[in-house]
PDB file of N, CA and C in Angstrom:
ATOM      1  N   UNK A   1      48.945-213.347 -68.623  1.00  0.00           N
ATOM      2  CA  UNK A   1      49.787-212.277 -68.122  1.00  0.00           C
ATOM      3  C   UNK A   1      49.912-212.380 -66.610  1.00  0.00           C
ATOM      4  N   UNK A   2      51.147-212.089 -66.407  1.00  0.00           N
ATOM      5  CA  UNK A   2      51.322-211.701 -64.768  1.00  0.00           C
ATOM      6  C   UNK A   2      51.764-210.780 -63.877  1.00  0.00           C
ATOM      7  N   UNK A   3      50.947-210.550 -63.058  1.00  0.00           N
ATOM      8  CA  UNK A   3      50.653-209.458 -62.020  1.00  0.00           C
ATOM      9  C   UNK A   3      52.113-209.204 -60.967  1.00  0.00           C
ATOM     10  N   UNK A   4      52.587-208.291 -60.878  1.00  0.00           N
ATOM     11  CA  UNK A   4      53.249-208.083 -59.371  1.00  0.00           C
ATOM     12  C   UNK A   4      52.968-207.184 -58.553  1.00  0.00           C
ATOM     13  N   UNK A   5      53.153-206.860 -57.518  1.00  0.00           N
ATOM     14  CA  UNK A   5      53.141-205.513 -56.998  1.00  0.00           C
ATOM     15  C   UNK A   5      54.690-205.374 -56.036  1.00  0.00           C
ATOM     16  N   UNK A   6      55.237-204.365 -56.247  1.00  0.00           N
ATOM     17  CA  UNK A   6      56.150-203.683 -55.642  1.00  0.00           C
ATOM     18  C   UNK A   6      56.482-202.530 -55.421  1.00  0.00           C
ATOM     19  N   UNK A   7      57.432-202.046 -54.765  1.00  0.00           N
ATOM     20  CA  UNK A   7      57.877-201.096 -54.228  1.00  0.00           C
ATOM     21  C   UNK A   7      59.182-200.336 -54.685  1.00  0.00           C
ATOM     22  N   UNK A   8      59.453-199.407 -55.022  1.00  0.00           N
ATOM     23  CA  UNK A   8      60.631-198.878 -55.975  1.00  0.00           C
ATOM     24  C   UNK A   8      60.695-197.894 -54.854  1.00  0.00           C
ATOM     25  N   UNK A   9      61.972-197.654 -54.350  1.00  0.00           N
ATOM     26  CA  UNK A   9      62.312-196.577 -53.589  1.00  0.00           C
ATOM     27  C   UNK A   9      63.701-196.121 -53.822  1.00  0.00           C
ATOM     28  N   UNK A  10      63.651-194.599 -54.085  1.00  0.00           N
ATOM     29  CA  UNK A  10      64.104-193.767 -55.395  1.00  0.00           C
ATOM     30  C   UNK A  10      65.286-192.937 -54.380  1.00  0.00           C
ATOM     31  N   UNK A  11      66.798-192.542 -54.649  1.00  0.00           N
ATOM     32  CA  UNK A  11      67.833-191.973 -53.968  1.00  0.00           C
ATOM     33  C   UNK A  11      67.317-190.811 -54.323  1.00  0.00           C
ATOM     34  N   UNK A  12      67.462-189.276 -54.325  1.00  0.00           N
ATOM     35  CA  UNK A  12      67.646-188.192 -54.632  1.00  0.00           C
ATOM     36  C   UNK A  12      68.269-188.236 -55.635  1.00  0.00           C
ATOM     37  N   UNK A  13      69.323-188.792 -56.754  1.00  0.00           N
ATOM     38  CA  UNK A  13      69.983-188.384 -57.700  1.00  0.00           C
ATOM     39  C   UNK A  13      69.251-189.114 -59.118  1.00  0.00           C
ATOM     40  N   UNK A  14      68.263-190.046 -58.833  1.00  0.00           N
ATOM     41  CA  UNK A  14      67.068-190.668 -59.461  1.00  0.00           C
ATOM     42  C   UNK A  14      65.725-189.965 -59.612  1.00  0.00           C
ATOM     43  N   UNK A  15      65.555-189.067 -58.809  1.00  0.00           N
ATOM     44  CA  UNK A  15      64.016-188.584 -58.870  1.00  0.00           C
ATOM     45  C   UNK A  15      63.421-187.707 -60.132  1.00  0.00           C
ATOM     46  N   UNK A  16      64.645-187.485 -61.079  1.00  0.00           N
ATOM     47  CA  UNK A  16      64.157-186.590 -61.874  1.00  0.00           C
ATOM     48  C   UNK A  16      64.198-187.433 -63.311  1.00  0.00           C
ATOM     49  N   UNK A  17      64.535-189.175 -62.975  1.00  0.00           N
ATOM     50  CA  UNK A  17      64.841-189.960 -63.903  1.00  0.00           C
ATOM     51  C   UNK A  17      63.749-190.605 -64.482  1.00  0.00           C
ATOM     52  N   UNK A  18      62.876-190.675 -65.755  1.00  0.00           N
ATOM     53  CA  UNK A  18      61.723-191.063 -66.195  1.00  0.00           C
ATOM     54  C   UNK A  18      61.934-192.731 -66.086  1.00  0.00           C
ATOM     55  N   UNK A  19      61.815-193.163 -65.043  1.00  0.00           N
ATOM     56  CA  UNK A  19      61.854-194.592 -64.605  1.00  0.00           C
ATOM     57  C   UNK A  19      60.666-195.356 -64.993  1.00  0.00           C
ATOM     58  N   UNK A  20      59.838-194.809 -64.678  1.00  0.00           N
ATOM     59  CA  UNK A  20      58.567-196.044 -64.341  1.00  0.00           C
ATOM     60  C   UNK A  20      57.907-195.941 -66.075  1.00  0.00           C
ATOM     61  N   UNK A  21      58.309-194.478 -66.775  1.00  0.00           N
ATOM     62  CA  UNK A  21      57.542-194.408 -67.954  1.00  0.00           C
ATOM     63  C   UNK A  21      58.781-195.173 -68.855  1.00  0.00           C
ATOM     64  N   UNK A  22      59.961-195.474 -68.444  1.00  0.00           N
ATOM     65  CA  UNK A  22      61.022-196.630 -69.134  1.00  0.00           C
ATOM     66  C   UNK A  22      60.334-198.007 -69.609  1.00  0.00           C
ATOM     67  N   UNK A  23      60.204-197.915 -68.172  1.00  0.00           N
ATOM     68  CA  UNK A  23      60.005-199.206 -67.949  1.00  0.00           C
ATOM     69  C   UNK A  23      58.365-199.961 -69.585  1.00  0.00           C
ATOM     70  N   UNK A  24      57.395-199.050 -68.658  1.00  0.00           N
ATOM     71  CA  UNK A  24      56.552-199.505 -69.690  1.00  0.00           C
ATOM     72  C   UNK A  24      57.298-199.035 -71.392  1.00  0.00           C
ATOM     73  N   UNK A  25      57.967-198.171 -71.368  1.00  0.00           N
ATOM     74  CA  UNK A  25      57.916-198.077 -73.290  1.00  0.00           C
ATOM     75  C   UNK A  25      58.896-199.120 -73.453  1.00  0.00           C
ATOM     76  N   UNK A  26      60.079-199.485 -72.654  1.00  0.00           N
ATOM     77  CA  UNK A  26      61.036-200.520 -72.982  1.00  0.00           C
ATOM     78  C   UNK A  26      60.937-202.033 -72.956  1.00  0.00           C
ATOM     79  N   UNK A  27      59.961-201.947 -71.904  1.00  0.00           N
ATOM     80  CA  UNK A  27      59.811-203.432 -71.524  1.00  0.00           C
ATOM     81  C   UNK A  27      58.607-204.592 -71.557  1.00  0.00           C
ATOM     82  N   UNK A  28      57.812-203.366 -71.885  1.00  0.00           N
ATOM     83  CA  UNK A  28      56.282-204.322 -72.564  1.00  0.00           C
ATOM     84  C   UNK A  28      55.505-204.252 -71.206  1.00  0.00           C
ATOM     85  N   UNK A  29      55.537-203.701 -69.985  1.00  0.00           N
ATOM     86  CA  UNK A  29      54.961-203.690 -68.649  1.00  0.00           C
ATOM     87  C   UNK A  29      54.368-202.969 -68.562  1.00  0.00           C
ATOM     88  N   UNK A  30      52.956-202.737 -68.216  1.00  0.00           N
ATOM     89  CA  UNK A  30      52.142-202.047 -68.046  1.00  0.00           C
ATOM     90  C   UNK A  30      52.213-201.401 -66.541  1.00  0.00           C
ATOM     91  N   UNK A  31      52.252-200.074 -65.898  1.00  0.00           N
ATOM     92  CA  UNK A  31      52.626-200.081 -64.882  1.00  0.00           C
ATOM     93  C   UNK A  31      51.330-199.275 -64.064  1.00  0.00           C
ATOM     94  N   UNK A  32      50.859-199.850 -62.915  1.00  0.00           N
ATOM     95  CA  UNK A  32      49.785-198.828 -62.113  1.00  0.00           C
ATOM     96  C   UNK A  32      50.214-198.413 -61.369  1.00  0.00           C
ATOM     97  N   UNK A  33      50.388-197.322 -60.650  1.00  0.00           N
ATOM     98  CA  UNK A  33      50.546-196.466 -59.611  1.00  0.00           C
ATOM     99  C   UNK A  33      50.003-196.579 -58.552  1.00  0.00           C
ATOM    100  N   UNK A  34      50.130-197.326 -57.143  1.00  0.00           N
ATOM    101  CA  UNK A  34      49.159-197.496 -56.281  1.00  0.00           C
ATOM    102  C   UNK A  34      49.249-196.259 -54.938  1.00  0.00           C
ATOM    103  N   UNK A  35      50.324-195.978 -54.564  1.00  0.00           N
ATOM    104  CA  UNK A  35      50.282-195.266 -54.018  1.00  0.00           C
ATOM    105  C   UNK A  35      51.918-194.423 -53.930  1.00  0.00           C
ATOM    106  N   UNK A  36      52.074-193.107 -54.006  1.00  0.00           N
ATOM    107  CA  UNK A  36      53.536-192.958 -53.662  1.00  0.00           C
ATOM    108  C   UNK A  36      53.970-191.174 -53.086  1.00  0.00           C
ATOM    109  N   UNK A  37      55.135-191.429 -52.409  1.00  0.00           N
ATOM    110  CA  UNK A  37      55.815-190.417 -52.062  1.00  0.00           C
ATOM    111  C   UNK A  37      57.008-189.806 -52.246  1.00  0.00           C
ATOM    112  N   UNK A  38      57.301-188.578 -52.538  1.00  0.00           N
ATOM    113  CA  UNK A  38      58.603-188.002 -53.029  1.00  0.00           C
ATOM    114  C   UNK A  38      58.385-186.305 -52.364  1.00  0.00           C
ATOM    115  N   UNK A  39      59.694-186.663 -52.200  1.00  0.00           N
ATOM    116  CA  UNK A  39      60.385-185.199 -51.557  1.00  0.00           C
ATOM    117  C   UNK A  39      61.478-184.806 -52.305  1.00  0.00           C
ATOM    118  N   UNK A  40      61.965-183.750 -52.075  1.00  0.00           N
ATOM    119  CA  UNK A  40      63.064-183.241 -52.281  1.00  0.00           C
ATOM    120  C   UNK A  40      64.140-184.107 -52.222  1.00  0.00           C
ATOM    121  N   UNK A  41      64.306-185.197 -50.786  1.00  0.00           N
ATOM    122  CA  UNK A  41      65.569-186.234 -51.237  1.00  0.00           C
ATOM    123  C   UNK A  41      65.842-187.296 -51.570  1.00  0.00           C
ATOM    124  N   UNK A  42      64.097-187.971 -51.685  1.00  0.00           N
ATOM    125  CA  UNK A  42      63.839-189.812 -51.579  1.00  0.00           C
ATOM    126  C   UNK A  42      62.501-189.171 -52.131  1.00  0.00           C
ATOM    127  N   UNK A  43      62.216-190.755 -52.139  1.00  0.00           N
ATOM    128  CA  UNK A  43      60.720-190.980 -52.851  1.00  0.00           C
ATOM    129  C   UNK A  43      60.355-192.522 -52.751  1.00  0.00           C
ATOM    130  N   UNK A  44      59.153-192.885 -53.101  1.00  0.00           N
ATOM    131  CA  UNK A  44      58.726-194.106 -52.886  1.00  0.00           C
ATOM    132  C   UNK A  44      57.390-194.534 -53.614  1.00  0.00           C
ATOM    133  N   UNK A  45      57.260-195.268 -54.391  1.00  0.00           N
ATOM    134  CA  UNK A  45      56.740-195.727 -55.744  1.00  0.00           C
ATOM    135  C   UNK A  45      55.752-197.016 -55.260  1.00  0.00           C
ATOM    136  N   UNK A  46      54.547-197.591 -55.000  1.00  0.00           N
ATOM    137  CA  UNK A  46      54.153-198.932 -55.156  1.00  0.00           C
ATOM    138  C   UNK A  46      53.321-199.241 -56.083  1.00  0.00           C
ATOM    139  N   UNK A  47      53.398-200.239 -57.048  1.00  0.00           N
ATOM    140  CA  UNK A  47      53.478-200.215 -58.283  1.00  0.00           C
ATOM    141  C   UNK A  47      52.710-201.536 -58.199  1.00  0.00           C
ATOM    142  N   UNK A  48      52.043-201.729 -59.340  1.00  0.00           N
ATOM    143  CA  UNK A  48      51.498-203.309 -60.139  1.00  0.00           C
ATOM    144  C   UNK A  48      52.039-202.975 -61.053  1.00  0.00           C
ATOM    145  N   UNK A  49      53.103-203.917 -61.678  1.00  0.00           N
ATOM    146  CA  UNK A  49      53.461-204.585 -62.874  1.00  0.00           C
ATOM    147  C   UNK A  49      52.865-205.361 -63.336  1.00  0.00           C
ATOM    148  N   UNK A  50      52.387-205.527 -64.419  1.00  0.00           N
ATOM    149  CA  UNK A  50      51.380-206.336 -65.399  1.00  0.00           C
ATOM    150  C   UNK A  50      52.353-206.579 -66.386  1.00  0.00           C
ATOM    151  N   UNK A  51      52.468-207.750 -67.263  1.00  0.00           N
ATOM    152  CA  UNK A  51      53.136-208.632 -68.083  1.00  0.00           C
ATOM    153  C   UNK A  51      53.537-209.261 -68.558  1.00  0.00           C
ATOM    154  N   UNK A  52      54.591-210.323 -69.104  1.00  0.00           N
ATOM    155  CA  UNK A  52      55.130-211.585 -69.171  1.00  0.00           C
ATOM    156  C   UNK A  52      55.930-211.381 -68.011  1.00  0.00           C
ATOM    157  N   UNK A  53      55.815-212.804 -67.249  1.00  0.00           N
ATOM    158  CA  UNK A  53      56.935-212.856 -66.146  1.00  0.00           C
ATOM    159  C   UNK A  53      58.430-212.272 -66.662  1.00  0.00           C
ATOM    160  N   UNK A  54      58.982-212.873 -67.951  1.00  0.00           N
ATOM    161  CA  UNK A  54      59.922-212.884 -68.084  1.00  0.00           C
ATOM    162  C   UNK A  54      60.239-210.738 -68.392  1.00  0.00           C
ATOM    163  N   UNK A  55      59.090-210.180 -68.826  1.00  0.00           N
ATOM    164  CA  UNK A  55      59.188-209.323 -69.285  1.00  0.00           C
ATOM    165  C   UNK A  55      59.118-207.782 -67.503  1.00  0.00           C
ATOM    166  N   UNK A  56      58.654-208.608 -66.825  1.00  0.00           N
ATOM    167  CA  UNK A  56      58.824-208.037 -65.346  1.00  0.00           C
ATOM    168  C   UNK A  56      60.000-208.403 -64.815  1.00  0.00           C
ATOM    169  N   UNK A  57      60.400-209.599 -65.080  1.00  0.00           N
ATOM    170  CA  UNK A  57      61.870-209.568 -64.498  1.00  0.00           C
ATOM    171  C   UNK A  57      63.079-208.436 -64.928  1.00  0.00           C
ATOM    172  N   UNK A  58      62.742-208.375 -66.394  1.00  0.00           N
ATOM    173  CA  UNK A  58      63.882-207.798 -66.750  1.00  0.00           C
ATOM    174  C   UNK A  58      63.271-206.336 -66.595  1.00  0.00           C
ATOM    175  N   UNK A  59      62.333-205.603 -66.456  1.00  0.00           N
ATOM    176  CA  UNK A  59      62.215-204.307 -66.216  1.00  0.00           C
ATOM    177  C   UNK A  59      62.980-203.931 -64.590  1.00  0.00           C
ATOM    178  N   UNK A  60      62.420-205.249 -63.905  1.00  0.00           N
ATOM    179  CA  UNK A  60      62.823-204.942 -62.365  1.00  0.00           C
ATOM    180  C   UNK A  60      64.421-204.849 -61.867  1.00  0.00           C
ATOM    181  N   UNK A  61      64.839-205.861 -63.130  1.00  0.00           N
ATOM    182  CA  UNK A  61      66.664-206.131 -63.196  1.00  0.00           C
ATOM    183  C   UNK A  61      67.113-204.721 -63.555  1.00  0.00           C
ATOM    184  N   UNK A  62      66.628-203.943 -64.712  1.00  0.00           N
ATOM    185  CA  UNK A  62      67.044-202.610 -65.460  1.00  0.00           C
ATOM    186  C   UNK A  62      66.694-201.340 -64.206  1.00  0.00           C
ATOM    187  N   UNK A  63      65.541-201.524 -63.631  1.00  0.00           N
ATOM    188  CA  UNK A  63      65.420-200.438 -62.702  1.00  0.00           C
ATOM    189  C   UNK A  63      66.460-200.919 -61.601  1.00  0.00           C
ATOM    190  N   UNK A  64      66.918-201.857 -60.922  1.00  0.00           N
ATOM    191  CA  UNK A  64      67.649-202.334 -59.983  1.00  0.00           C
ATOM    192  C   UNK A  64      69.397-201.818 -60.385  1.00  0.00           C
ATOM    193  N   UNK A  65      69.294-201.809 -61.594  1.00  0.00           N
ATOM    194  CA  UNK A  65      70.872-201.648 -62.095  1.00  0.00           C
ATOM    195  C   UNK A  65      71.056-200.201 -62.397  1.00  0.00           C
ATOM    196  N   UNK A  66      69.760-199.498 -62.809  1.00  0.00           N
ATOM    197  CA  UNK A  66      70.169-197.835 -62.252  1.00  0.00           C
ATOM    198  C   UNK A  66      70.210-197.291 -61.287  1.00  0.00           C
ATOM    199  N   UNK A  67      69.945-198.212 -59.717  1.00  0.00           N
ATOM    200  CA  UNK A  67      69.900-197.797 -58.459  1.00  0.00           C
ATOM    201  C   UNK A  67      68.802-197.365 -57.679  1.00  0.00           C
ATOM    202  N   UNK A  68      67.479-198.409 -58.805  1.00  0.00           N
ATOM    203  CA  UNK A  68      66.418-198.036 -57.377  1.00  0.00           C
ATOM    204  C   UNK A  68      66.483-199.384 -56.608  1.00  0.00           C
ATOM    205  N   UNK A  69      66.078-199.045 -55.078  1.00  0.00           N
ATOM    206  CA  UNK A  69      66.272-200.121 -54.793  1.00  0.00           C
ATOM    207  C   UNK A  69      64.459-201.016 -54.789  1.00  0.00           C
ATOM    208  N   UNK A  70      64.217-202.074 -55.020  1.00  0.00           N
ATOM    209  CA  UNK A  70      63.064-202.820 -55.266  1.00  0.00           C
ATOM    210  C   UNK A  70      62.582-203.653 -54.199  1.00  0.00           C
ATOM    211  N   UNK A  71      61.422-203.524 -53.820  1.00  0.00           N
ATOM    212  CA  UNK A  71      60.604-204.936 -53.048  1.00  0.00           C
ATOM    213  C   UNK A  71      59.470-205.082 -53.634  1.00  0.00           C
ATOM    214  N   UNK A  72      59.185-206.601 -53.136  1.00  0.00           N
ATOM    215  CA  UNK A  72      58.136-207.360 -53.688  1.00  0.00           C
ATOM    216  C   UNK A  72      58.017-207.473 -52.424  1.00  0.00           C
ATOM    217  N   UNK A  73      55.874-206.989 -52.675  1.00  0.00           N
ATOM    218  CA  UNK A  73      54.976-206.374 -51.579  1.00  0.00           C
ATOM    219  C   UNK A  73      53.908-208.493 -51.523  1.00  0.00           C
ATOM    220  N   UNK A  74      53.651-208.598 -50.428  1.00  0.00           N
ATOM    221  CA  UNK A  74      53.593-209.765 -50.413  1.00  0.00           C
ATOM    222  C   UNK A  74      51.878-210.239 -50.230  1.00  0.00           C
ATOM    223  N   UNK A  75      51.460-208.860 -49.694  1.00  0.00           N
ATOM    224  CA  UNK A  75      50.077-208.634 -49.411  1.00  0.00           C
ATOM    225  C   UNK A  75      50.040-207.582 -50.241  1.00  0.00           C
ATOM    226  N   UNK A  76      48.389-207.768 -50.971  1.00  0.00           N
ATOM    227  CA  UNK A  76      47.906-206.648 -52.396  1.00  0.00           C
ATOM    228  C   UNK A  76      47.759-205.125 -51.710  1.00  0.00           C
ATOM    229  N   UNK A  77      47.684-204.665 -52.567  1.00  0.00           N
ATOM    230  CA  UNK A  77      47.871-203.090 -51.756  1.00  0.00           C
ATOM    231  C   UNK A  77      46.609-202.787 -51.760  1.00  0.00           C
TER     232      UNK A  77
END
């Protein structure tokens, strides 16, 4: 299995969208929570993805195509 860690940072018209619990029931990704922030108009998510590569790509493609925007964190959190 393989590890990522990133960053999901969320518009205001997303924050009330069950994203990250998608992700794991749809996509086979196990997701940890490392650290995050949300307000009233933004928010900000850093995450370990655990999974098949192929199975992190496509969670990260599906969250990317509802409009969060994504980084890959390059140093472990």
């Amino acid at each position: 299995m393989a590890k990522r860690q990133v960053t999901f940072s969320f518009p205001e018209e997303l924050l009330e969208e069950p994203i990250i619990y998608t992700i794991g029931q749809q996509f086979r990704v196990m997701t940890n929570i490392r650290q995050a922030e949300i307000s009233e108009s933004k928010g900000w998510v850093q995450l370990e993805l655990e999974g098949e590569e192929g199975d992190i790509d496509d969670a990260i493609a599906w969250a990317t195509s509802k409009g969060v925007r994504v980084d890959t964190l390059e140093t472990p959190l």
